[in-house]
N, C-alpha and C. Protein backbone atom coordinates (compact mmCIF):
# COMPACT_ATOMS: atom_id res chain seq x y z
N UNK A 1 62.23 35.88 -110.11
CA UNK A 1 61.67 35.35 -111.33
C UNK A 1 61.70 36.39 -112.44
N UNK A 2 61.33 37.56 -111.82
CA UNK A 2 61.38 38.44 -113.37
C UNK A 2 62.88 39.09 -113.58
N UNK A 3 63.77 38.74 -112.73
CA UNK A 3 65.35 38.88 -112.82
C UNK A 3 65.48 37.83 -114.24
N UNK A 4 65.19 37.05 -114.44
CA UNK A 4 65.37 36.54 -115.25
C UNK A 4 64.55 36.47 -116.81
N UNK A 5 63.72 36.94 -116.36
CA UNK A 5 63.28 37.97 -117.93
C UNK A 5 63.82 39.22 -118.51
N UNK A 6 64.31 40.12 -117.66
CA UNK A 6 65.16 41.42 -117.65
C UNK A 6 66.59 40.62 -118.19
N UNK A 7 67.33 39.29 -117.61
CA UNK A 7 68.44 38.60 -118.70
C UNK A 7 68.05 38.45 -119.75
N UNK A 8 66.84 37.86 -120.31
CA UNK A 8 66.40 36.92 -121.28
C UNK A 8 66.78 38.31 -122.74
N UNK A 9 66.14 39.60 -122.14
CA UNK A 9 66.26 40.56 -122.62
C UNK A 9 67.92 40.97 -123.01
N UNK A 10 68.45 40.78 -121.96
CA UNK A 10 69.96 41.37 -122.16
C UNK A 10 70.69 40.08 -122.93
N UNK A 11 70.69 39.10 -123.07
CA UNK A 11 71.16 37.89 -123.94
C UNK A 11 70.72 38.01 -125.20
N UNK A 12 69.45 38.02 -125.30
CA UNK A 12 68.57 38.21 -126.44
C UNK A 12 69.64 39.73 -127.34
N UNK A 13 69.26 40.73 -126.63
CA UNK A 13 69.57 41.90 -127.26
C UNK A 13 71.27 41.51 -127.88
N UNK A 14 72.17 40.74 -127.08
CA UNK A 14 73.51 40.43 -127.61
C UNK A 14 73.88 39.43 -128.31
N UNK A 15 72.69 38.31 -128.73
CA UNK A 15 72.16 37.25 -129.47
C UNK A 15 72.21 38.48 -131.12
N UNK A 16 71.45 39.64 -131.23
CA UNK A 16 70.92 40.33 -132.20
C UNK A 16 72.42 40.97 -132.31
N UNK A 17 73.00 41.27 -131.51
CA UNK A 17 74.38 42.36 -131.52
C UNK A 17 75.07 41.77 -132.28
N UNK A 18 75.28 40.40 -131.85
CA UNK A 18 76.61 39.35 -132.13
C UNK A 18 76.47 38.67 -134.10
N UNK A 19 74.21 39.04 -133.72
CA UNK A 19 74.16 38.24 -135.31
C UNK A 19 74.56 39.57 -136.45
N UNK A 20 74.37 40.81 -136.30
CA UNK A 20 74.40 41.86 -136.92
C UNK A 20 76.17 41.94 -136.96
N UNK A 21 77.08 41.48 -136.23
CA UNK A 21 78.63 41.56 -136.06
C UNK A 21 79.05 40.44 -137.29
N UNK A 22 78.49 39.90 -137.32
CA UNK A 22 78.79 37.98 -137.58
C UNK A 22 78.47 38.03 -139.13
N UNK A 23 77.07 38.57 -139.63
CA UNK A 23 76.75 38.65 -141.19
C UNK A 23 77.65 40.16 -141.79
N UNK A 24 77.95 41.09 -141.05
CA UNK A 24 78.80 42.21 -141.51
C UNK A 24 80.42 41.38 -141.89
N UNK A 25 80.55 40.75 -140.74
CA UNK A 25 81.93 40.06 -141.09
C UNK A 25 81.90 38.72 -142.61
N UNK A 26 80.94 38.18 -142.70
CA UNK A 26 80.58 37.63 -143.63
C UNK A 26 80.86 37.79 -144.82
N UNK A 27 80.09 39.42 -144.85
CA UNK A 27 79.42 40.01 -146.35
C UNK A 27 81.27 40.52 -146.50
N UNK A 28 82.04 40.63 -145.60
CA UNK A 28 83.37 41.48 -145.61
C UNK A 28 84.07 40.26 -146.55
N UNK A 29 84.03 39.05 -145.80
CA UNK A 29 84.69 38.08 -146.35
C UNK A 29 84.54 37.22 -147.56
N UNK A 30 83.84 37.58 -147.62
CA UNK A 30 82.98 36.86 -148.82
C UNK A 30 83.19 37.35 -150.08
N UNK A 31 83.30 39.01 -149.86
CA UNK A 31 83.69 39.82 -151.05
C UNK A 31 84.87 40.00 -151.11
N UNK A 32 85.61 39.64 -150.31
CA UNK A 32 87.40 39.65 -150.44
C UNK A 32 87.65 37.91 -151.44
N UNK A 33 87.16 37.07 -151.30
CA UNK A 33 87.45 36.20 -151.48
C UNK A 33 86.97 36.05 -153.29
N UNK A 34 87.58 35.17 -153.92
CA UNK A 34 87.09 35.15 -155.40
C UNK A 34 85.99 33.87 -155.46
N UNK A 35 86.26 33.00 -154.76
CA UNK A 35 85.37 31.76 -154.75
C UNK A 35 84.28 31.82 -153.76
N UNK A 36 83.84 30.95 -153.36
CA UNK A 36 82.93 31.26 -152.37
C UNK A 36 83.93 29.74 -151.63
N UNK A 37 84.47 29.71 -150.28
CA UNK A 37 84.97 28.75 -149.40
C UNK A 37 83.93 28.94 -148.34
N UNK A 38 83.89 27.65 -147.44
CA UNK A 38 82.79 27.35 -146.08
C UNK A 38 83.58 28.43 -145.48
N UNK A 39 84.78 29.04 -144.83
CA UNK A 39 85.14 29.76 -143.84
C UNK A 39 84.37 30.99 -143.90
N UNK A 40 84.45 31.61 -145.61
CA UNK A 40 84.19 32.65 -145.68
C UNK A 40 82.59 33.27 -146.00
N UNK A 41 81.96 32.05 -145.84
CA UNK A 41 80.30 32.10 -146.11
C UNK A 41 79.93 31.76 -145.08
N UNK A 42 80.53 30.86 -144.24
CA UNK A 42 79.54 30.66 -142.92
C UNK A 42 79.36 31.24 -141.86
N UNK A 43 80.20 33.15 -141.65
CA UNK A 43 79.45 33.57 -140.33
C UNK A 43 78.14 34.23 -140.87
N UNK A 44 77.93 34.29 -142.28
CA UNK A 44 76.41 34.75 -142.76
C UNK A 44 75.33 33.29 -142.57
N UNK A 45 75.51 32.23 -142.85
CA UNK A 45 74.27 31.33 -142.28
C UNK A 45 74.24 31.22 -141.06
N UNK A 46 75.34 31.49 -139.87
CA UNK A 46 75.23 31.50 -138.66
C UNK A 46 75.21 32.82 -138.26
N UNK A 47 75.26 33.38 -138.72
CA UNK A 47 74.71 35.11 -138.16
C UNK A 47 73.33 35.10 -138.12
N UNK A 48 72.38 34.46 -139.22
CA UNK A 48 70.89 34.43 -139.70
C UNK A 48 70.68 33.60 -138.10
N UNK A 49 71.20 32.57 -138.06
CA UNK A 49 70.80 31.61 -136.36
C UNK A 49 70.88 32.34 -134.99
N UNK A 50 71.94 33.30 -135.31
CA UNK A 50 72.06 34.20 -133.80
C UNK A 50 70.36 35.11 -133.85
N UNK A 51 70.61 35.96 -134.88
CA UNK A 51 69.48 36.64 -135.28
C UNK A 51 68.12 36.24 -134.69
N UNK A 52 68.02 34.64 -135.31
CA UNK A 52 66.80 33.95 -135.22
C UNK A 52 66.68 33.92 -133.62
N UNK A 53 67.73 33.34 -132.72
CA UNK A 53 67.56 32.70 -131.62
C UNK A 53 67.21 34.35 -130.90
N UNK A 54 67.79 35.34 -131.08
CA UNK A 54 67.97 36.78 -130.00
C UNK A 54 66.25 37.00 -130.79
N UNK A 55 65.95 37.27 -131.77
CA UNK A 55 64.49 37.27 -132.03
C UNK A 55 63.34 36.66 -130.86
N UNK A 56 63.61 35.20 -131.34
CA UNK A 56 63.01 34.27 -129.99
C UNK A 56 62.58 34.84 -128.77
N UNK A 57 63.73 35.14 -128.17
CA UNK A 57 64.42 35.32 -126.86
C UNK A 57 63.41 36.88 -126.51
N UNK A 58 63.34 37.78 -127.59
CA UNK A 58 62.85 38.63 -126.90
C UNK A 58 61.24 38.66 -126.91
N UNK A 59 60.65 37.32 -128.13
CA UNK A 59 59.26 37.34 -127.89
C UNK A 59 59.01 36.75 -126.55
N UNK A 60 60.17 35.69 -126.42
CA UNK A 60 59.71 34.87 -125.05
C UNK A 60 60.01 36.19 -123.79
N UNK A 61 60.30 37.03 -123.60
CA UNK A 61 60.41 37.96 -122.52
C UNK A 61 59.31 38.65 -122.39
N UNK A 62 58.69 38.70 -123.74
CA UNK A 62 57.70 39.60 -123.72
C UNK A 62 56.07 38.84 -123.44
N UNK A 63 55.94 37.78 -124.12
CA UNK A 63 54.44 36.67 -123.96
C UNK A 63 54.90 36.00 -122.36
N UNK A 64 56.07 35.32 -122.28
CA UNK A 64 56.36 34.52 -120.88
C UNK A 64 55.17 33.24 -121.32
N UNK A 65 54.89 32.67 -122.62
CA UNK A 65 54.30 31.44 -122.17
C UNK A 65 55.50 29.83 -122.68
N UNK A 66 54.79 28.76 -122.07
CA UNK A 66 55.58 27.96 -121.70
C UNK A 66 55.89 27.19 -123.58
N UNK A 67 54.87 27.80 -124.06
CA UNK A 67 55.48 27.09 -125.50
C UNK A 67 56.18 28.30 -126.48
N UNK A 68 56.39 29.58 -126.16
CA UNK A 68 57.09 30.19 -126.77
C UNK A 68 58.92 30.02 -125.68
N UNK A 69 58.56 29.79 -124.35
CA UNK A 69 60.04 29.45 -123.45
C UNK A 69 60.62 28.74 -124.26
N UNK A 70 59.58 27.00 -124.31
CA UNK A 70 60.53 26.15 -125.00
C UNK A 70 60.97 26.23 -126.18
N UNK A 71 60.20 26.84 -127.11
CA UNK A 71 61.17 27.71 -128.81
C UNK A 71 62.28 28.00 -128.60
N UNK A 72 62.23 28.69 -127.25
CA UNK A 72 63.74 29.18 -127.14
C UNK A 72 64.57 28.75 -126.57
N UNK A 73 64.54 27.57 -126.07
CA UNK A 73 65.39 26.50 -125.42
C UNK A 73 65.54 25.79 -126.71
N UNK A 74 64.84 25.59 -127.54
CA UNK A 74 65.12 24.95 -128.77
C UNK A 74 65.93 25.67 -129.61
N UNK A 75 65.54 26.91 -129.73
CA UNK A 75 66.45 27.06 -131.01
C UNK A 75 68.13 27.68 -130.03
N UNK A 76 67.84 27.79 -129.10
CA UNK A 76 69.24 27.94 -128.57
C UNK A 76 70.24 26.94 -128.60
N UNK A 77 69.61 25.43 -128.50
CA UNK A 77 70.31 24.15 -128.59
C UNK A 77 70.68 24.15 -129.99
N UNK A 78 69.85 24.85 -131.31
CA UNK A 78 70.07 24.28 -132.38
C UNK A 78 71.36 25.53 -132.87
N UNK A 79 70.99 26.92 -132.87
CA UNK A 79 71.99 27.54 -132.48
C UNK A 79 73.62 27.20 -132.21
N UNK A 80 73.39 26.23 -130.91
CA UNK A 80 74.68 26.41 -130.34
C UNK A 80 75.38 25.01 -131.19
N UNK A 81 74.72 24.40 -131.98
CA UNK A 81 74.62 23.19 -132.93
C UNK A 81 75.86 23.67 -133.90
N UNK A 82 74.89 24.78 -134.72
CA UNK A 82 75.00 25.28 -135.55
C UNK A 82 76.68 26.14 -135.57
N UNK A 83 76.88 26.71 -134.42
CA UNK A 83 77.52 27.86 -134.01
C UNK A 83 79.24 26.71 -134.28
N UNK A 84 78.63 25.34 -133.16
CA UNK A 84 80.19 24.78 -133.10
C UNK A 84 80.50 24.47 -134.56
N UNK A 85 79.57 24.10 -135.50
CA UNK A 85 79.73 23.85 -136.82
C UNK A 85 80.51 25.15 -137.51
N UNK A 86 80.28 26.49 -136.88
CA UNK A 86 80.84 27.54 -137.93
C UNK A 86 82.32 27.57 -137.20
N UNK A 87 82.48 27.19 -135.79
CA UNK A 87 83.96 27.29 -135.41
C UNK A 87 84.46 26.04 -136.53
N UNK A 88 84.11 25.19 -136.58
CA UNK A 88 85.24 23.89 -137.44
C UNK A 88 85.56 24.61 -138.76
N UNK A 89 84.23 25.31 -139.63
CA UNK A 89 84.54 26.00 -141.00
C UNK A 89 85.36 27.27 -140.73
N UNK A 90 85.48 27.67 -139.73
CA UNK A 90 86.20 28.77 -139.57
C UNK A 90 87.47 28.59 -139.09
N UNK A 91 88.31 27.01 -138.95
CA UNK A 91 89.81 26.59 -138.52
C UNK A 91 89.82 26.27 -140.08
N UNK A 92 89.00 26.13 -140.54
CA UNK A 92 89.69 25.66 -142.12
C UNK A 92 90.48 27.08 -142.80
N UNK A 93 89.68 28.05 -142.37
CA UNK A 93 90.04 29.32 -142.86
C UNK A 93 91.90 29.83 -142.39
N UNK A 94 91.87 28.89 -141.50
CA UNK A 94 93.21 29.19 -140.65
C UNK A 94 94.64 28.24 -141.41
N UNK A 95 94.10 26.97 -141.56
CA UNK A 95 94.64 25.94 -142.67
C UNK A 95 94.89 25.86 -144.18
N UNK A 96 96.03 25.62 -144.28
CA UNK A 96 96.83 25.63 -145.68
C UNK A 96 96.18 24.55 -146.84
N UNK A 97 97.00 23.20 -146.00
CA UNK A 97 97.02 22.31 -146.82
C UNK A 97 96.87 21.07 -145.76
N UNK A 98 95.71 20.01 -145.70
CA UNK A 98 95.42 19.30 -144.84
C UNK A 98 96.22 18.12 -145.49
N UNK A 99 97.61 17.08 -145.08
CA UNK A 99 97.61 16.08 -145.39
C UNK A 99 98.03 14.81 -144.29
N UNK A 100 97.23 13.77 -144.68
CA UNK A 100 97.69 12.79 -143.22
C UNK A 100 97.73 13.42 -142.50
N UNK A 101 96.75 13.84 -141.52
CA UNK A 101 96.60 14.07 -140.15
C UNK A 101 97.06 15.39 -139.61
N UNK A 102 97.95 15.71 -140.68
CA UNK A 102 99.10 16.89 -140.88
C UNK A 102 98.19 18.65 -141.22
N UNK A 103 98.27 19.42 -140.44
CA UNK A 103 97.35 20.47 -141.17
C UNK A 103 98.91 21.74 -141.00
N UNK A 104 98.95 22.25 -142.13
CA UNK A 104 99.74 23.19 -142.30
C UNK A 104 99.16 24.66 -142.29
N UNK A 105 99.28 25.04 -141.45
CA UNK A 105 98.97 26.52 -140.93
C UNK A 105 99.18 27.66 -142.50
N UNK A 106 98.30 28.61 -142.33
CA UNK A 106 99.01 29.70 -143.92
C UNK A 106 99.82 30.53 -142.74
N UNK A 107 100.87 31.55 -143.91
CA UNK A 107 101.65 32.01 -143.46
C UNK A 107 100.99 33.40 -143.32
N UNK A 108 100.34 33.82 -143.42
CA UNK A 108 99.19 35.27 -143.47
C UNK A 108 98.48 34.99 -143.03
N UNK A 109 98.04 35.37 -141.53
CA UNK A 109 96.68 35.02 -140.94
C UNK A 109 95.30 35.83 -141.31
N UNK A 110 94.44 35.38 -141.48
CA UNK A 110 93.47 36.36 -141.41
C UNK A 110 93.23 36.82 -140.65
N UNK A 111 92.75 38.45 -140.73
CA UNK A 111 92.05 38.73 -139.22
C UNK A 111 90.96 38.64 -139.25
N UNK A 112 90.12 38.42 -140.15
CA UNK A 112 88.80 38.69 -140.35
C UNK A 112 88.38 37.17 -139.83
N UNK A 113 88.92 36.10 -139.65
CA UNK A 113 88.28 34.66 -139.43
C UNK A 113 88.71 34.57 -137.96
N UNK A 114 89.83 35.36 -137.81
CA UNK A 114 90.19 35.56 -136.22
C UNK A 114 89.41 35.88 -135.64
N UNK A 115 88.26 37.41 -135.70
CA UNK A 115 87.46 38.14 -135.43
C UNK A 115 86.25 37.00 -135.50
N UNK A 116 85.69 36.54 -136.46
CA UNK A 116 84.99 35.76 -136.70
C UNK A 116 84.68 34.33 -135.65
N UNK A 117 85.90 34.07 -134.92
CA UNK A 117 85.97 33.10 -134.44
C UNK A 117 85.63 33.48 -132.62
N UNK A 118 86.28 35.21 -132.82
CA UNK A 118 85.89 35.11 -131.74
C UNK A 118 84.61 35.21 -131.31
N UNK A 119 83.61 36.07 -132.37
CA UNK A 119 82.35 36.37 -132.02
C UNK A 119 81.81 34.90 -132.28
N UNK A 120 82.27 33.92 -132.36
CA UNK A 120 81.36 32.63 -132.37
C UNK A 120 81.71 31.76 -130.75
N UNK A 121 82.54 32.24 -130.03
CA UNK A 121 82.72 31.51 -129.10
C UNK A 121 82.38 32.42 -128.25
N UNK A 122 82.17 33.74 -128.22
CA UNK A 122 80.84 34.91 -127.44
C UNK A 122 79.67 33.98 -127.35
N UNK A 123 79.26 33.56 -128.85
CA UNK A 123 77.42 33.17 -129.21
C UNK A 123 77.76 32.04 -128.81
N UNK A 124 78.84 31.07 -128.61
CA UNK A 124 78.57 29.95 -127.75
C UNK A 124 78.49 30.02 -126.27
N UNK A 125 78.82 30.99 -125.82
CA UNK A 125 78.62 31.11 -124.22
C UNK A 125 77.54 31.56 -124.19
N UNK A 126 77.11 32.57 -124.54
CA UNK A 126 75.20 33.55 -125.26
C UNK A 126 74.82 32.09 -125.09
N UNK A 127 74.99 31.10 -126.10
CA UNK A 127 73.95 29.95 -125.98
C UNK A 127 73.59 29.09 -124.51
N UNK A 128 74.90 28.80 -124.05
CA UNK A 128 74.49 28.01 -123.13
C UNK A 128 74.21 28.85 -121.30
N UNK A 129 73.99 29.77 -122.06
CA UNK A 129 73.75 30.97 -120.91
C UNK A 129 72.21 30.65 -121.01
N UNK A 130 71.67 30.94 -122.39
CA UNK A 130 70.47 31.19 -122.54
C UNK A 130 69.70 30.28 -122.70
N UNK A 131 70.30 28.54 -122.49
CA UNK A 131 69.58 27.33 -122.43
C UNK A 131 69.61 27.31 -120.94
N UNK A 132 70.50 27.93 -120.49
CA UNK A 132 69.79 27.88 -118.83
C UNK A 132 69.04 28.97 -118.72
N UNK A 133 68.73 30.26 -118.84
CA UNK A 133 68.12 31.26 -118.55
C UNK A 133 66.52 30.16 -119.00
N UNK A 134 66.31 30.24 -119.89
CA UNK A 134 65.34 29.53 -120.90
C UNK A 134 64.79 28.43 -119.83
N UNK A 135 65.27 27.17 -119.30
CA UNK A 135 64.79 26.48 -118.49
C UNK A 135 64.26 26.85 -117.43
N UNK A 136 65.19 28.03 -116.94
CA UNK A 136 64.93 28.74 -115.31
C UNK A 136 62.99 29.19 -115.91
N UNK A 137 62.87 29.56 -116.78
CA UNK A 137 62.01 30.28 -117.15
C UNK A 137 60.66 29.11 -117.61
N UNK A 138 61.28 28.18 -118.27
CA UNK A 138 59.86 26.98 -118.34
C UNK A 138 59.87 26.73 -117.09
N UNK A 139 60.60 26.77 -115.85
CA UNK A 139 60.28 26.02 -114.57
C UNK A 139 59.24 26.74 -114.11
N UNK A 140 59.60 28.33 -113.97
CA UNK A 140 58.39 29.18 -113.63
C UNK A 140 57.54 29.27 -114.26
N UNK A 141 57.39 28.76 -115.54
CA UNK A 141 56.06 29.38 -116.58
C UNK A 141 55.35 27.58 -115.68
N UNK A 142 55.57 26.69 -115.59
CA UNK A 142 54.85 25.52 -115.40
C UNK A 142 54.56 25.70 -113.75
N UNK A 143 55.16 26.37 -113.59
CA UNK A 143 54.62 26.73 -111.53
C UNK A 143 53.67 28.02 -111.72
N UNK A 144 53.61 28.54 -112.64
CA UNK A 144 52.07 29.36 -113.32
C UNK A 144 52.36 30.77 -112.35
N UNK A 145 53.91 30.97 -112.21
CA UNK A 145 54.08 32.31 -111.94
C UNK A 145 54.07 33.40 -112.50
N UNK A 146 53.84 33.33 -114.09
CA UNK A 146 53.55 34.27 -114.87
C UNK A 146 52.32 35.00 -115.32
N UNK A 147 51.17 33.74 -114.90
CA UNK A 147 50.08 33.64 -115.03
C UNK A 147 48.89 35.35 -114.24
N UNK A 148 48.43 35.73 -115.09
CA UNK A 148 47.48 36.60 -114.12
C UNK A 148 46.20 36.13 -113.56
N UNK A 149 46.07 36.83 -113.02
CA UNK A 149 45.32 36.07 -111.58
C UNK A 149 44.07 36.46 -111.46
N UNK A 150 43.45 37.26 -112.39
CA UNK A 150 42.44 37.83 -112.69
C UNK A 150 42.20 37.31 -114.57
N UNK A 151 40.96 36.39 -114.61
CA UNK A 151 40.76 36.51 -115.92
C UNK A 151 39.34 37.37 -116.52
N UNK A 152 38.70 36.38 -117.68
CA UNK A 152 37.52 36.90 -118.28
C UNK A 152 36.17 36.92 -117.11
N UNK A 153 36.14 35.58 -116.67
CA UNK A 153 35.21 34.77 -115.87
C UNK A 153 36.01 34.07 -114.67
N UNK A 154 35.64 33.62 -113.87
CA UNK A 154 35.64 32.65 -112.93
C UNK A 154 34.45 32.06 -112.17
N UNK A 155 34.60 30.90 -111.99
CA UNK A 155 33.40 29.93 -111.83
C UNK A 155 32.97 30.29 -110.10
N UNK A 156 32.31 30.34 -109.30
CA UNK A 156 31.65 30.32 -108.35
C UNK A 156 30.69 29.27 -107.71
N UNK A 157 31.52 28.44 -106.81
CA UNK A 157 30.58 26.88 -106.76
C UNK A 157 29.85 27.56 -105.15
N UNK A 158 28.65 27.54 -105.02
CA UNK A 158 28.23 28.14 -103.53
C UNK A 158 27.62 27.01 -103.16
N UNK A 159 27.25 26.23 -103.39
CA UNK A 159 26.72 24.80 -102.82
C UNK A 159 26.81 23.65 -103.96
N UNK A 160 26.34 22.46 -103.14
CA UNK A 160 26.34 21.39 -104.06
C UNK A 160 25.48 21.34 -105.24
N UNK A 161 24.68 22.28 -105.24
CA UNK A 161 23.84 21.99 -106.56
C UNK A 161 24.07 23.30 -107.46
N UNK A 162 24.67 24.57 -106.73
CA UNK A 162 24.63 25.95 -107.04
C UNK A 162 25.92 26.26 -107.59
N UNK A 163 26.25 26.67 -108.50
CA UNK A 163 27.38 27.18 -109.74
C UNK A 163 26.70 28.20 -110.06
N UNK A 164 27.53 29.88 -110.10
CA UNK A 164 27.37 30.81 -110.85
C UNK A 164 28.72 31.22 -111.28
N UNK A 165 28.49 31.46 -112.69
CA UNK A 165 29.35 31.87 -113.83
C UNK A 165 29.58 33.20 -113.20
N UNK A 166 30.76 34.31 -112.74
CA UNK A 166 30.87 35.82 -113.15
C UNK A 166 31.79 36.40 -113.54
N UNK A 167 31.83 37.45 -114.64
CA UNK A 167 32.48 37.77 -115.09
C UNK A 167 33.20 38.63 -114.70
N UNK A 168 33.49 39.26 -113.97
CA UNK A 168 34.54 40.10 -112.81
C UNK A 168 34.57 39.40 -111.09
N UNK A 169 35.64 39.36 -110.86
CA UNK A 169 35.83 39.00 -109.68
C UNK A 169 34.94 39.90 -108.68
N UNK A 170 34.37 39.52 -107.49
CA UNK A 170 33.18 39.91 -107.09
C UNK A 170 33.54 39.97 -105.30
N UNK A 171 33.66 41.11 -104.45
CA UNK A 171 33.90 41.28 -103.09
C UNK A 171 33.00 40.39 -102.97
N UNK A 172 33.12 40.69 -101.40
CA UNK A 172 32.42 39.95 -100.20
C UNK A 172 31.18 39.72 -99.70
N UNK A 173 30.98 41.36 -100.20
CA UNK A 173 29.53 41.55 -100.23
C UNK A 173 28.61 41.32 -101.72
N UNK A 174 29.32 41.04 -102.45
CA UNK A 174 28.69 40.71 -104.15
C UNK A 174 28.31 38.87 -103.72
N UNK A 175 29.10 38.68 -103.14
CA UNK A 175 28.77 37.06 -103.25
C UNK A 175 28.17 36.57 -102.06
N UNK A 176 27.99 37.66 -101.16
CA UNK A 176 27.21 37.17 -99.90
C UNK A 176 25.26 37.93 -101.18
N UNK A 177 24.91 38.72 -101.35
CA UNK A 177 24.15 38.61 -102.02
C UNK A 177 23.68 37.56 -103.37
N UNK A 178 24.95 37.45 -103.97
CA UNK A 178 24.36 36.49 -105.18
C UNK A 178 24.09 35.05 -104.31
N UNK A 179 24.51 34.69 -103.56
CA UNK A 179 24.62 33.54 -102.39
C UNK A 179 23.12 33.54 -102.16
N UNK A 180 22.28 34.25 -101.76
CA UNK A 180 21.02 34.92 -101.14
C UNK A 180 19.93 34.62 -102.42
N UNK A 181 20.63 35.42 -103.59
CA UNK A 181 20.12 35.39 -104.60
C UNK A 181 19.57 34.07 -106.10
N UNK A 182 20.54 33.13 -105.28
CA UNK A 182 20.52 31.77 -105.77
C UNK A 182 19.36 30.92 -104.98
N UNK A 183 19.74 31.50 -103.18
CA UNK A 183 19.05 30.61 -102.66
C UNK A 183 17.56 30.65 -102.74
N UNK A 184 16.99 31.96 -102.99
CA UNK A 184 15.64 32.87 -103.19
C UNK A 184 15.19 32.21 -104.50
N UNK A 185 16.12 31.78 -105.63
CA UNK A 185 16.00 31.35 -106.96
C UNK A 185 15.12 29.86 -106.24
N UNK A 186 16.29 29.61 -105.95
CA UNK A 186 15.75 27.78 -105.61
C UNK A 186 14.75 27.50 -104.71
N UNK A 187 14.48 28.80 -103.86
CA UNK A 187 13.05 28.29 -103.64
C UNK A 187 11.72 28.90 -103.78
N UNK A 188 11.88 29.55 -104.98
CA UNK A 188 10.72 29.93 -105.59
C UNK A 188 10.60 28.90 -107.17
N UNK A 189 11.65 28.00 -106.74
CA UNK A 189 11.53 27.09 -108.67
C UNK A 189 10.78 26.18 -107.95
N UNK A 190 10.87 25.73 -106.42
CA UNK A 190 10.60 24.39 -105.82
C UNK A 190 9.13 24.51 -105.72
């Protein structure tokens, strides 16, 4: 179980690698270009999504509760949403002139949308790595294996009429006295 928080960590950390790769390639392309085109702006709104999701990923490693897990099963789905959307803007980058069905390749490839394309099909495997890591991880957070086992209080039922509240968990001999100590109560109230 905690094999898979020690991943959550190593996905996460290459979630942050891939978004810091992805907005550098961006800011590269963006300033080469005179206009602003979808190829050359969109590994910066999908760099911000890697970012977001490897963010996630490492609060959920660190809290382990079942509504920060599912954040990150969420935004990994939306992510990997997002991600196939920047591969389609990033074949346009590859395309000339689209007519009838017909797409004419340019004769100068970029490398920078090449590069671009590949770090998006990295963050698509990152994603669906980390929508399973992510589930593995709500399964255990809802089987309350994360849970500590020691809290503030715990309740103490010693008979049918007898409940004591204590606030540290209490040996053998603490509750064979408070046991004593209840019963001495109840029959000096009677």
């Amino acid at each position: 179980m905690y094999i898979f928080i020690g991943l959550t960590y190593a996905i996460s950390s290459l979630h942050i690698i891939l978004a810091l790769m992805s907005i550098i390639l961006g800011i590269i392309s963006q300033s080469r270009e005179l206009v602003w085109m979808a190829h050359s702006i969109s590994p910066l709104w999908s760099g911000v999504f890697f970012a977001l999701c490897g963010a996630i990923g490492i609060i959920c490693a660190r809290q382990k509760g079942l509504y920060v897990i599912l954040c990150y099963v969420a935004i990994s789905i939306v992510t990997l949403i997002v991600d196939c959307v920047n591969i389609q803007l990033l074949r346009l980058g590859l395309v000339n002139i689209m007519t009838d069905g017909q797409a004419y390749l340019k004769e100068q490839k970029d490398l920078l949308v090449f590069t671009a394309l590949i770090i998006s099909l990295i963050e698509c495997l990152m994603c669906l790595l980390s929508i399973s890591v992510g589930v593995r991880l709500s399964f255990d957070a809802t089987k309350k294996k994360f849970r500590k086992k020691e809290g503030a209080f715990y309740v103490q039922i010693l008979s049918e009429k007898d409940i004591v509240v204590v606030s540290k968990p209490s040996s053998s001999k603490q509750s064979v006295s408070a046991h004593e100590s209840v019963q001495s109560f109840d029959r000096s109230s009677t």
